[in-house]
PDB file of N, CA and C in Angstrom:
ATOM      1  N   UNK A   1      34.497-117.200  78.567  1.00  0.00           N
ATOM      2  CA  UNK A   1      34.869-116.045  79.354  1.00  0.00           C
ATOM      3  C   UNK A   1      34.875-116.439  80.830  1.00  0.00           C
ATOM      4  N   UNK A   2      35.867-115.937  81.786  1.00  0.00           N
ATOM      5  CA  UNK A   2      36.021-116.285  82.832  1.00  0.00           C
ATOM      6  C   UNK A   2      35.138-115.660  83.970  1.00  0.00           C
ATOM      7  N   UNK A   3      34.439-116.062  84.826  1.00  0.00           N
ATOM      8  CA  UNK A   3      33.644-114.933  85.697  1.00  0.00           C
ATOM      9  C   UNK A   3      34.691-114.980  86.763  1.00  0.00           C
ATOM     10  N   UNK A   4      34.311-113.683  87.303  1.00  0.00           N
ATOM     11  CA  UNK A   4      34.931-113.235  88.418  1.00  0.00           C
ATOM     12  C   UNK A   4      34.053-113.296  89.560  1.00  0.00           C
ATOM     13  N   UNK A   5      34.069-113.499  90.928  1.00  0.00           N
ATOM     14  CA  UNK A   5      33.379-113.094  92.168  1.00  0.00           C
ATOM     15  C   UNK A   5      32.677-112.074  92.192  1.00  0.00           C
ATOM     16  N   UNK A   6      33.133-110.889  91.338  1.00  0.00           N
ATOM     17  CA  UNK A   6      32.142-109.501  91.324  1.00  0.00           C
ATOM     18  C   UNK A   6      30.978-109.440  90.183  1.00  0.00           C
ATOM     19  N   UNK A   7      31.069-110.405  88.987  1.00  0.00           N
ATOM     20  CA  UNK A   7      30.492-110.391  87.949  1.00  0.00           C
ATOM     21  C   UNK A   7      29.013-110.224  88.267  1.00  0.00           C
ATOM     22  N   UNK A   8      28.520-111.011  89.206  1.00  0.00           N
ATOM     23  CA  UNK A   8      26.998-110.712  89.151  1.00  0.00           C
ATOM     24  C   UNK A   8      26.594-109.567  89.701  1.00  0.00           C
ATOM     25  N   UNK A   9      27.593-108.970  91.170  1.00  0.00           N
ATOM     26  CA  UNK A   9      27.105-107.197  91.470  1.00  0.00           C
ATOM     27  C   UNK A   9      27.473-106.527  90.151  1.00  0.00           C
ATOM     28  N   UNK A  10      28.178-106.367  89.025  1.00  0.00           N
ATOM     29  CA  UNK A  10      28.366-105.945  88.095  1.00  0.00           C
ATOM     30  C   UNK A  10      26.928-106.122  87.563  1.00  0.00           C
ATOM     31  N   UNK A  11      26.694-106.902  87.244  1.00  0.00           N
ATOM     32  CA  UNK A  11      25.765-107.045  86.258  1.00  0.00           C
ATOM     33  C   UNK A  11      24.199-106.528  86.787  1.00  0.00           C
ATOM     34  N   UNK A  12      24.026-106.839  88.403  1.00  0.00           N
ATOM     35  CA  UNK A  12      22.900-106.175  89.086  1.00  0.00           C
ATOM     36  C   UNK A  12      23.025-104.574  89.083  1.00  0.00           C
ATOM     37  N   UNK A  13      24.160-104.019  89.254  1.00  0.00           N
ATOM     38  CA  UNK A  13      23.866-102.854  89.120  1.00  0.00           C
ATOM     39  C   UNK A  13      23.634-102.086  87.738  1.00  0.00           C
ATOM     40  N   UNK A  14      24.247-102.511  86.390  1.00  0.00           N
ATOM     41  CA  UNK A  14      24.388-102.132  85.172  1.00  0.00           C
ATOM     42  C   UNK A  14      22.444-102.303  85.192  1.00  0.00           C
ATOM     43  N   UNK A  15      22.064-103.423  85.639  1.00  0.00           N
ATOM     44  CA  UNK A  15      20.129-103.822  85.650  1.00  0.00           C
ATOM     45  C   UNK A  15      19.346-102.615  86.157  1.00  0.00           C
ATOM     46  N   UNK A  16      20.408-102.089  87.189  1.00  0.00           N
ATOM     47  CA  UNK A  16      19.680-100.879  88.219  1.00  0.00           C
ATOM     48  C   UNK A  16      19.820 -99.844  87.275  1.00  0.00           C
ATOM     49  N   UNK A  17      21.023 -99.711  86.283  1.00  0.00           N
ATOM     50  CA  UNK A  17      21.610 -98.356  85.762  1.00  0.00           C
ATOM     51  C   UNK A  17      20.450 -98.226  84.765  1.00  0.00           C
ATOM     52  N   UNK A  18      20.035 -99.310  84.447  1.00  0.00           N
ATOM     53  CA  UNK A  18      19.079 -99.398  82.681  1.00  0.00           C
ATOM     54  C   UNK A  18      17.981 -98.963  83.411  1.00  0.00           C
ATOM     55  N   UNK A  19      17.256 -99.306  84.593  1.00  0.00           N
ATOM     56  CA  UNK A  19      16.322 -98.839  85.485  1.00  0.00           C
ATOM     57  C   UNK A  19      16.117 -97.658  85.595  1.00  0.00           C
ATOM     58  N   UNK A  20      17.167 -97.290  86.508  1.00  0.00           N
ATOM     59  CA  UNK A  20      17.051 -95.778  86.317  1.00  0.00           C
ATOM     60  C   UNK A  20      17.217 -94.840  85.055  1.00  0.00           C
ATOM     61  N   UNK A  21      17.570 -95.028  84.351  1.00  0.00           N
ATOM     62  CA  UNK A  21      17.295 -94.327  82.792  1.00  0.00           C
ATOM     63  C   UNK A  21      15.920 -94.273  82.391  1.00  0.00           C
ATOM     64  N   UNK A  22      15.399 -95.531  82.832  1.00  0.00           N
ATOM     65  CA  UNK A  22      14.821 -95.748  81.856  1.00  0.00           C
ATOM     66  C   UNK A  22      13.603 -94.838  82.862  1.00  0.00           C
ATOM     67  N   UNK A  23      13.588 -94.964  84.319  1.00  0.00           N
ATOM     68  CA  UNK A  23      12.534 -94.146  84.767  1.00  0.00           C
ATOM     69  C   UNK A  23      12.579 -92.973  84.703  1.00  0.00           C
ATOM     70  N   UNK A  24      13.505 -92.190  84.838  1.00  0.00           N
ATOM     71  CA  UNK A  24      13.789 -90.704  84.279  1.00  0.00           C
ATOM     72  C   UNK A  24      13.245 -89.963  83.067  1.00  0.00           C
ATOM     73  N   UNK A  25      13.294 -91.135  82.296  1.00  0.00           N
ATOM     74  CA  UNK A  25      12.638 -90.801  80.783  1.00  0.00           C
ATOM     75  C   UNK A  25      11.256 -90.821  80.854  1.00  0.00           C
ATOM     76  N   UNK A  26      10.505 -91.193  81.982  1.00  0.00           N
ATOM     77  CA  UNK A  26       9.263 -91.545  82.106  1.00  0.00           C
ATOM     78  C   UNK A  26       8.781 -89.586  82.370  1.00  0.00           C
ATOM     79  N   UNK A  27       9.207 -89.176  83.067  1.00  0.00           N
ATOM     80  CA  UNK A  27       8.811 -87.909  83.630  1.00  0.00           C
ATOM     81  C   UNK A  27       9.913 -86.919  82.129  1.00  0.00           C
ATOM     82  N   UNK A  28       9.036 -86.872  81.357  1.00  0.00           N
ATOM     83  CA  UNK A  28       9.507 -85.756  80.493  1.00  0.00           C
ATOM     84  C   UNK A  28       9.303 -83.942  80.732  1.00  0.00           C
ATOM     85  N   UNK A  29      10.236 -83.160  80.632  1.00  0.00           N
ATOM     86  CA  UNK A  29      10.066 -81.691  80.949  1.00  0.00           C
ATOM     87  C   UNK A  29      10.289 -81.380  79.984  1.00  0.00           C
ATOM     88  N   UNK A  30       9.307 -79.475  79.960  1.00  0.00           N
ATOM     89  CA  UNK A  30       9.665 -79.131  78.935  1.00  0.00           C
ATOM     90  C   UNK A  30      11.259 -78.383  78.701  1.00  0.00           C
ATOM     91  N   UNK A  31      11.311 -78.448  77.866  1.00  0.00           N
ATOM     92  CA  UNK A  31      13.019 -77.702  77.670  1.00  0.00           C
ATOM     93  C   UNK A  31      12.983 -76.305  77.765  1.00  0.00           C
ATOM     94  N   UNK A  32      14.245 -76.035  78.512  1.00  0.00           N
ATOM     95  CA  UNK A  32      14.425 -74.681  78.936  1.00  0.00           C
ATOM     96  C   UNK A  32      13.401 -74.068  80.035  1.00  0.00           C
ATOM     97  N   UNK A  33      12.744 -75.024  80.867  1.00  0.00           N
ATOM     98  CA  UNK A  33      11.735 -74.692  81.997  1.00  0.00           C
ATOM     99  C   UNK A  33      12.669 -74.456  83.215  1.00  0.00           C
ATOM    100  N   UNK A  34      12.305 -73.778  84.450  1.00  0.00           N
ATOM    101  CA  UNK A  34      12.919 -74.236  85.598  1.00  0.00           C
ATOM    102  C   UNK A  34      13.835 -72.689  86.081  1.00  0.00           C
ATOM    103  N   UNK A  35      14.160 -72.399  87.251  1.00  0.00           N
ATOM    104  CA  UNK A  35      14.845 -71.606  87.506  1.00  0.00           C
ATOM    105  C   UNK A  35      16.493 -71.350  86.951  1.00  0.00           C
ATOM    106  N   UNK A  36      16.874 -72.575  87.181  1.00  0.00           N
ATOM    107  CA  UNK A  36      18.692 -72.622  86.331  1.00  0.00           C
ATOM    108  C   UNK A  36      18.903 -72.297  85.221  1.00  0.00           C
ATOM    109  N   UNK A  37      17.280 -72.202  84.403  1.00  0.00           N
ATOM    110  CA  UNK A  37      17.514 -71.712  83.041  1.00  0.00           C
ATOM    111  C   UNK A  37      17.065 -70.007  82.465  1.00  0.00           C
ATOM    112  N   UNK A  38      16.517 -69.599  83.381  1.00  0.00           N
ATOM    113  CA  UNK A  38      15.766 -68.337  83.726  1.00  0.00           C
ATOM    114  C   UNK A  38      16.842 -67.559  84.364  1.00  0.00           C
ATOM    115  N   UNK A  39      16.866 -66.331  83.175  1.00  0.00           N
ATOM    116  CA  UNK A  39      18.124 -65.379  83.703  1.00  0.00           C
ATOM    117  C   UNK A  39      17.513 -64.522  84.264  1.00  0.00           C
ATOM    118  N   UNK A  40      16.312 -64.263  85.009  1.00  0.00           N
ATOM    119  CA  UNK A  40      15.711 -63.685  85.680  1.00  0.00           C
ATOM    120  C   UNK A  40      16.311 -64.127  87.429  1.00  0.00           C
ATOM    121  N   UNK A  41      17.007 -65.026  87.253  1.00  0.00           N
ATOM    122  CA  UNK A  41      17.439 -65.915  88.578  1.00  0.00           C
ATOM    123  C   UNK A  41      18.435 -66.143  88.523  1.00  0.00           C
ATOM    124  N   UNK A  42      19.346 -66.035  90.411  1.00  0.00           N
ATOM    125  CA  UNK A  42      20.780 -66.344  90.044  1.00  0.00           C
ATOM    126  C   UNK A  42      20.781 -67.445  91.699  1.00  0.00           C
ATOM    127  N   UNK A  43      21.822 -68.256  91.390  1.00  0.00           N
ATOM    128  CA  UNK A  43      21.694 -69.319  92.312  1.00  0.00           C
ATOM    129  C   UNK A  43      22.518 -68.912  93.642  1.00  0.00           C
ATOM    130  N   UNK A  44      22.443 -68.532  94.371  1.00  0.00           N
ATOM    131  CA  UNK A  44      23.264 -67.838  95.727  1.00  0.00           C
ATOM    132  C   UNK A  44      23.605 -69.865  96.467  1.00  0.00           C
ATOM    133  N   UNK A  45      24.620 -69.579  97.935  1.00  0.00           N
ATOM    134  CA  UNK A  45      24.549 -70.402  98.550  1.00  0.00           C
ATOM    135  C   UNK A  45      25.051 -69.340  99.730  1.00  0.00           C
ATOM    136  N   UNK A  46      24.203 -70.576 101.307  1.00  0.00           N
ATOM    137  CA  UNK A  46      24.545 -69.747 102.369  1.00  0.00           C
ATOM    138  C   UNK A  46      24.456 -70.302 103.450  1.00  0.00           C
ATOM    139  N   UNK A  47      25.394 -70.686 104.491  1.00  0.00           N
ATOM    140  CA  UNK A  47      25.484 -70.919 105.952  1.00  0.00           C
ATOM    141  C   UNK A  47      24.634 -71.249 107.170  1.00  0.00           C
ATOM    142  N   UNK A  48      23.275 -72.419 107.011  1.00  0.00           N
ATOM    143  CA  UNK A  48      22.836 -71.983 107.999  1.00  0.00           C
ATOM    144  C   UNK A  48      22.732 -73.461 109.130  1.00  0.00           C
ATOM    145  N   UNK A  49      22.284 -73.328 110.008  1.00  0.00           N
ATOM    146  CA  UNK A  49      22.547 -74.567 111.077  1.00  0.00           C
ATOM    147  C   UNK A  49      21.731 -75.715 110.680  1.00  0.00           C
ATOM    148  N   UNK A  50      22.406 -76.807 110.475  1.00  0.00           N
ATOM    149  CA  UNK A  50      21.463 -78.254 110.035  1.00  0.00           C
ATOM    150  C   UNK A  50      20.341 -78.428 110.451  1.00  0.00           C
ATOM    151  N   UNK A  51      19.977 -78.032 112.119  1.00  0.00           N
ATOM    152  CA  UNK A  51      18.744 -78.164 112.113  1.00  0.00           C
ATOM    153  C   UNK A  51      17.636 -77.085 112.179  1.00  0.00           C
ATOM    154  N   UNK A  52      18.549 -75.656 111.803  1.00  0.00           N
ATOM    155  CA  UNK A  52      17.505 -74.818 110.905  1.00  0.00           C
ATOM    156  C   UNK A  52      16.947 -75.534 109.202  1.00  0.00           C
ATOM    157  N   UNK A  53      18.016 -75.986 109.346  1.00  0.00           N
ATOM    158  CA  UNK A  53      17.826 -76.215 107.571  1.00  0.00           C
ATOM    159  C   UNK A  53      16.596 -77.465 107.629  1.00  0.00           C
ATOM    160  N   UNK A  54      17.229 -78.292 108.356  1.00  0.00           N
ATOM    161  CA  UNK A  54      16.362 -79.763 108.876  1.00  0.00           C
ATOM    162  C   UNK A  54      14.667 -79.041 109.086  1.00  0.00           C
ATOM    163  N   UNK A  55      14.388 -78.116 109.991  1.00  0.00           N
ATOM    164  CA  UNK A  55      12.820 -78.210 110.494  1.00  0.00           C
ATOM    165  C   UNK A  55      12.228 -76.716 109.237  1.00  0.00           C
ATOM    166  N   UNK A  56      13.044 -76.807 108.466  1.00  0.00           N
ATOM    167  CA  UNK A  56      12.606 -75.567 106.988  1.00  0.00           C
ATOM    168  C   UNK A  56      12.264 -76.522 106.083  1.00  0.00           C
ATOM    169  N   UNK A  57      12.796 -77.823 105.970  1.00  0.00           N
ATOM    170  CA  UNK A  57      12.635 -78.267 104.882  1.00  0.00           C
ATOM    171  C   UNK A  57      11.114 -79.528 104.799  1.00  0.00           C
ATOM    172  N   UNK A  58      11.041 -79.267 106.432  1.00  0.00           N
ATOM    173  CA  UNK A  58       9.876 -80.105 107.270  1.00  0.00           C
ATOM    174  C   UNK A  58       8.762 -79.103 107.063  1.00  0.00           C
ATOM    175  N   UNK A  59       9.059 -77.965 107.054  1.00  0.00           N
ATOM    176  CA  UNK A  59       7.786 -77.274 107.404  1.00  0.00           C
ATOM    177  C   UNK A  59       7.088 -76.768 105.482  1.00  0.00           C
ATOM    178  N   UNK A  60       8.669 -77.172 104.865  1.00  0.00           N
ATOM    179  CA  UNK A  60       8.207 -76.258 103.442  1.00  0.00           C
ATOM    180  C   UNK A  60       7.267 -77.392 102.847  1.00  0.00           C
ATOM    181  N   UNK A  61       7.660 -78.731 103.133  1.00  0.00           N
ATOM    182  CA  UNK A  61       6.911 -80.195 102.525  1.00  0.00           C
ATOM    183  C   UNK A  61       5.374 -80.005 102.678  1.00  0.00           C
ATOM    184  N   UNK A  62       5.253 -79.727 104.503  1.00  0.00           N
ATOM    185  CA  UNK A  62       3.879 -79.618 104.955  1.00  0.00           C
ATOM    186  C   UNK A  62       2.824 -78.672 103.951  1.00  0.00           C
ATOM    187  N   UNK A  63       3.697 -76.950 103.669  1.00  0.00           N
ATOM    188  CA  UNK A  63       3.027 -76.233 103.273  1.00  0.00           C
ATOM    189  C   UNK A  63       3.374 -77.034 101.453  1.00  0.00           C
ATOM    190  N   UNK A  64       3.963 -77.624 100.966  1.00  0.00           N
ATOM    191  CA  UNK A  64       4.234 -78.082  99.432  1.00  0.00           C
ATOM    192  C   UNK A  64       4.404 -76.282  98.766  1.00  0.00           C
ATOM    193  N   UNK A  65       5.907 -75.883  99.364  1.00  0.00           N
ATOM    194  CA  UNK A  65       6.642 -74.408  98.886  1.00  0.00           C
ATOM    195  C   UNK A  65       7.882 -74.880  98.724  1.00  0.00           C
ATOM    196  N   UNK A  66       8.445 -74.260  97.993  1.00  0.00           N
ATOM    197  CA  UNK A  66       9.793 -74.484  97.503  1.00  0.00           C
ATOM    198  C   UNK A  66      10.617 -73.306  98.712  1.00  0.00           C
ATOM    199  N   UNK A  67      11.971 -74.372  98.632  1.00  0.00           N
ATOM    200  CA  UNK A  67      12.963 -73.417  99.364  1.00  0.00           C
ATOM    201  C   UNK A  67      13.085 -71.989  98.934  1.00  0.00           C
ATOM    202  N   UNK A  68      13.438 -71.696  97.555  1.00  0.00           N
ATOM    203  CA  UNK A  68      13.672 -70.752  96.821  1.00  0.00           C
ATOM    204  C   UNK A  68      12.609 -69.825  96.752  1.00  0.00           C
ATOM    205  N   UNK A  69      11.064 -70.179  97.033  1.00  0.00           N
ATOM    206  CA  UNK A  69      10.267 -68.919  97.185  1.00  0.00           C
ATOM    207  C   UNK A  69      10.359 -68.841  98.464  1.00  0.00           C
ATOM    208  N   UNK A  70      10.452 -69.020  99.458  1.00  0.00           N
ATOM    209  CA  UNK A  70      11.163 -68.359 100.867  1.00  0.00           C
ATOM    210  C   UNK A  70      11.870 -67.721 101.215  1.00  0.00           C
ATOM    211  N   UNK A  71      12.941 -68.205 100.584  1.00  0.00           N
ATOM    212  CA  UNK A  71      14.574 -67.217 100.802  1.00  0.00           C
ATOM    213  C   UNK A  71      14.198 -65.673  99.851  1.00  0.00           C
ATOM    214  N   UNK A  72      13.392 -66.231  98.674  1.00  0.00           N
ATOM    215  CA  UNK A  72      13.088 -64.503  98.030  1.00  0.00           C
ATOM    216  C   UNK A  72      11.648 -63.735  98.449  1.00  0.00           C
ATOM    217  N   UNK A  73      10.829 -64.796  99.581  1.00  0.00           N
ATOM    218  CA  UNK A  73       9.924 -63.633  99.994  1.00  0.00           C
ATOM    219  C   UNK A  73      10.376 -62.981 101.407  1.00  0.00           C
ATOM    220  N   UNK A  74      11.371 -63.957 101.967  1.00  0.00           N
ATOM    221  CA  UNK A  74      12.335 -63.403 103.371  1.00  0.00           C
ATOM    222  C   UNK A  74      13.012 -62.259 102.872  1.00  0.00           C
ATOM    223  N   UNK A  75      13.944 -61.954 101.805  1.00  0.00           N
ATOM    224  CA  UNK A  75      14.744 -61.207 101.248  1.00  0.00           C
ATOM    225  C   UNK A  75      14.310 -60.036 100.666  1.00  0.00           C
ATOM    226  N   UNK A  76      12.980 -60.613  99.750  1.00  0.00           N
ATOM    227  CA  UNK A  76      12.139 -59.306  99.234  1.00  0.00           C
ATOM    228  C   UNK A  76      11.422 -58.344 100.648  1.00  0.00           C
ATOM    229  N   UNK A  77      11.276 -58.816 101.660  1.00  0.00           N
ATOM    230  CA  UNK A  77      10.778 -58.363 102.418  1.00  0.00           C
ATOM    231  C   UNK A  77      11.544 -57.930 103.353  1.00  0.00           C
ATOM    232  N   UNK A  78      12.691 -58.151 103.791  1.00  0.00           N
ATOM    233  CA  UNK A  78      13.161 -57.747 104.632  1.00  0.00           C
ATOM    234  C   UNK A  78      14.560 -56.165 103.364  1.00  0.00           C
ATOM    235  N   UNK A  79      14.480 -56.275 101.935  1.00  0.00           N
ATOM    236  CA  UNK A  79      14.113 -54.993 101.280  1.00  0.00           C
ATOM    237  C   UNK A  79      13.542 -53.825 101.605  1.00  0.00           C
ATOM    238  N   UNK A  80      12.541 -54.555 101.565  1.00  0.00           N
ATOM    239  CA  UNK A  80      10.908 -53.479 101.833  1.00  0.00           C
ATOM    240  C   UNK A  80      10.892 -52.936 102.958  1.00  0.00           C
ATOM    241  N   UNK A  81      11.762 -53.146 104.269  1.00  0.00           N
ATOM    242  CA  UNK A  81      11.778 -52.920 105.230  1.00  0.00           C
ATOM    243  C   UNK A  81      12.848 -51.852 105.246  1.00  0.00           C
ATOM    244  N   UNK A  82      13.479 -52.148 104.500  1.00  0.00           N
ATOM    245  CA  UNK A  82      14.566 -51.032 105.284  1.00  0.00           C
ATOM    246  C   UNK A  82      14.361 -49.610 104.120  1.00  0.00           C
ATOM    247  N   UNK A  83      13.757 -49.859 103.487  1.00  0.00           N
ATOM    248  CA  UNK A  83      13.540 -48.522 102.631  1.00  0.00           C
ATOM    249  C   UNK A  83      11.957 -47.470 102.832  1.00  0.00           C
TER     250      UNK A  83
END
Protein backbone atom coordinates (compact mmCIF):
# COMPACT_ATOMS: atom_id res chain seq x y z
CA UNK A 1 0.00 0.00 0.00
CA UNK A 2 1.23 3.34 -0.92
CA UNK A 3 1.55 6.07 1.93
CA UNK A 4 0.72 9.37 1.33
CA UNK A 5 2.29 12.65 3.14
CA UNK A 6 -1.00 12.86 5.20
CA UNK A 7 -1.06 9.17 6.31
CA UNK A 8 0.42 9.61 9.68
CA UNK A 9 -1.95 12.96 10.66
CA UNK A 10 -4.58 10.44 9.53
CA UNK A 11 -3.68 7.95 11.61
CA UNK A 12 -2.82 10.41 14.80
CA UNK A 13 -6.03 11.70 14.74
CA UNK A 14 -8.23 8.35 14.13
CA UNK A 15 -5.60 7.55 17.83
CA UNK A 16 -7.24 10.85 19.22
CA UNK A 17 -10.84 9.71 17.83
CA UNK A 18 -10.46 6.10 19.77
CA UNK A 19 -9.35 8.45 22.78
CA UNK A 20 -11.98 10.35 22.93
CA UNK A 21 -14.63 7.60 22.82
CA UNK A 22 -13.14 5.86 24.76
CA UNK A 23 -13.04 8.73 27.59
CA UNK A 24 -16.61 9.63 27.24
CA UNK A 25 -17.54 6.16 28.07
CA UNK A 26 -15.65 6.60 31.22
CA UNK A 27 -18.30 9.15 32.71
CA UNK A 28 -21.54 7.07 32.37
CA UNK A 29 -25.18 8.93 32.93
CA UNK A 30 -28.14 7.85 33.83
CA UNK A 31 -30.62 7.69 30.88
CA UNK A 32 -33.21 10.10 30.40
CA UNK A 33 -31.51 12.50 33.21
CA UNK A 34 -30.87 16.19 32.46
CA UNK A 35 -32.98 19.15 31.43
CA UNK A 36 -33.32 18.34 27.37
CA UNK A 37 -35.08 15.39 28.50
CA UNK A 38 -37.52 16.87 31.11
CA UNK A 39 -40.72 18.22 29.61
CA UNK A 40 -41.01 20.23 32.52
CA UNK A 41 -38.32 22.46 30.49
CA UNK A 42 -38.12 24.21 27.26
CA UNK A 43 -34.80 25.48 25.78
CA UNK A 44 -35.25 29.40 24.90
CA UNK A 45 -32.18 31.37 23.20
CA UNK A 46 -31.39 35.14 23.66
CA UNK A 47 -29.24 38.23 22.71
CA UNK A 48 -26.95 39.35 25.14
CA UNK A 49 -23.43 41.30 24.97
CA UNK A 50 -20.23 38.94 24.98
CA UNK A 51 -18.97 40.46 27.77
CA UNK A 52 -22.18 40.25 29.74
CA UNK A 53 -22.19 36.74 28.83
CA UNK A 54 -18.18 36.54 29.41
CA UNK A 55 -18.23 37.99 33.34
CA UNK A 56 -21.85 35.58 33.98
CA UNK A 57 -20.17 32.72 33.10
CA UNK A 58 -17.04 33.89 35.45
CA UNK A 59 -19.11 34.62 38.21
CA UNK A 60 -21.55 31.34 37.78
CA UNK A 61 -18.04 28.97 37.93
CA UNK A 62 -17.02 30.94 41.18
CA UNK A 63 -20.51 30.36 42.76
CA UNK A 64 -20.49 26.37 40.83
CA UNK A 65 -24.54 27.48 39.43
CA UNK A 66 -25.66 26.67 36.27
CA UNK A 67 -26.64 29.26 33.64
CA UNK A 68 -30.13 27.90 33.46
CA UNK A 69 -30.92 28.30 37.24
CA UNK A 70 -30.29 32.06 36.79
CA UNK A 71 -32.09 32.92 33.80
CA UNK A 72 -35.23 31.01 35.73
CA UNK A 73 -34.62 32.62 39.15
CA UNK A 74 -34.13 36.22 37.14
CA UNK A 75 -37.41 35.37 35.23
CA UNK A 76 -39.30 33.71 38.09
CA UNK A 77 -38.70 36.76 39.88
CA UNK A 78 -38.98 39.41 37.90
CA UNK A 79 -42.90 37.36 37.46
CA UNK A 80 -43.37 37.86 40.98
CA UNK A 81 -42.84 41.35 40.53
CA UNK A 82 -45.13 42.47 38.34
CA UNK A 83 -48.15 40.68 39.79
Amino acid sequence: MATGKFDNLLRARDRDDTANRESRRERPRAPGTGKRRDGAYKQVSAYIRKETHHQVKIALLQEEREFSELVEELLSGWLEART
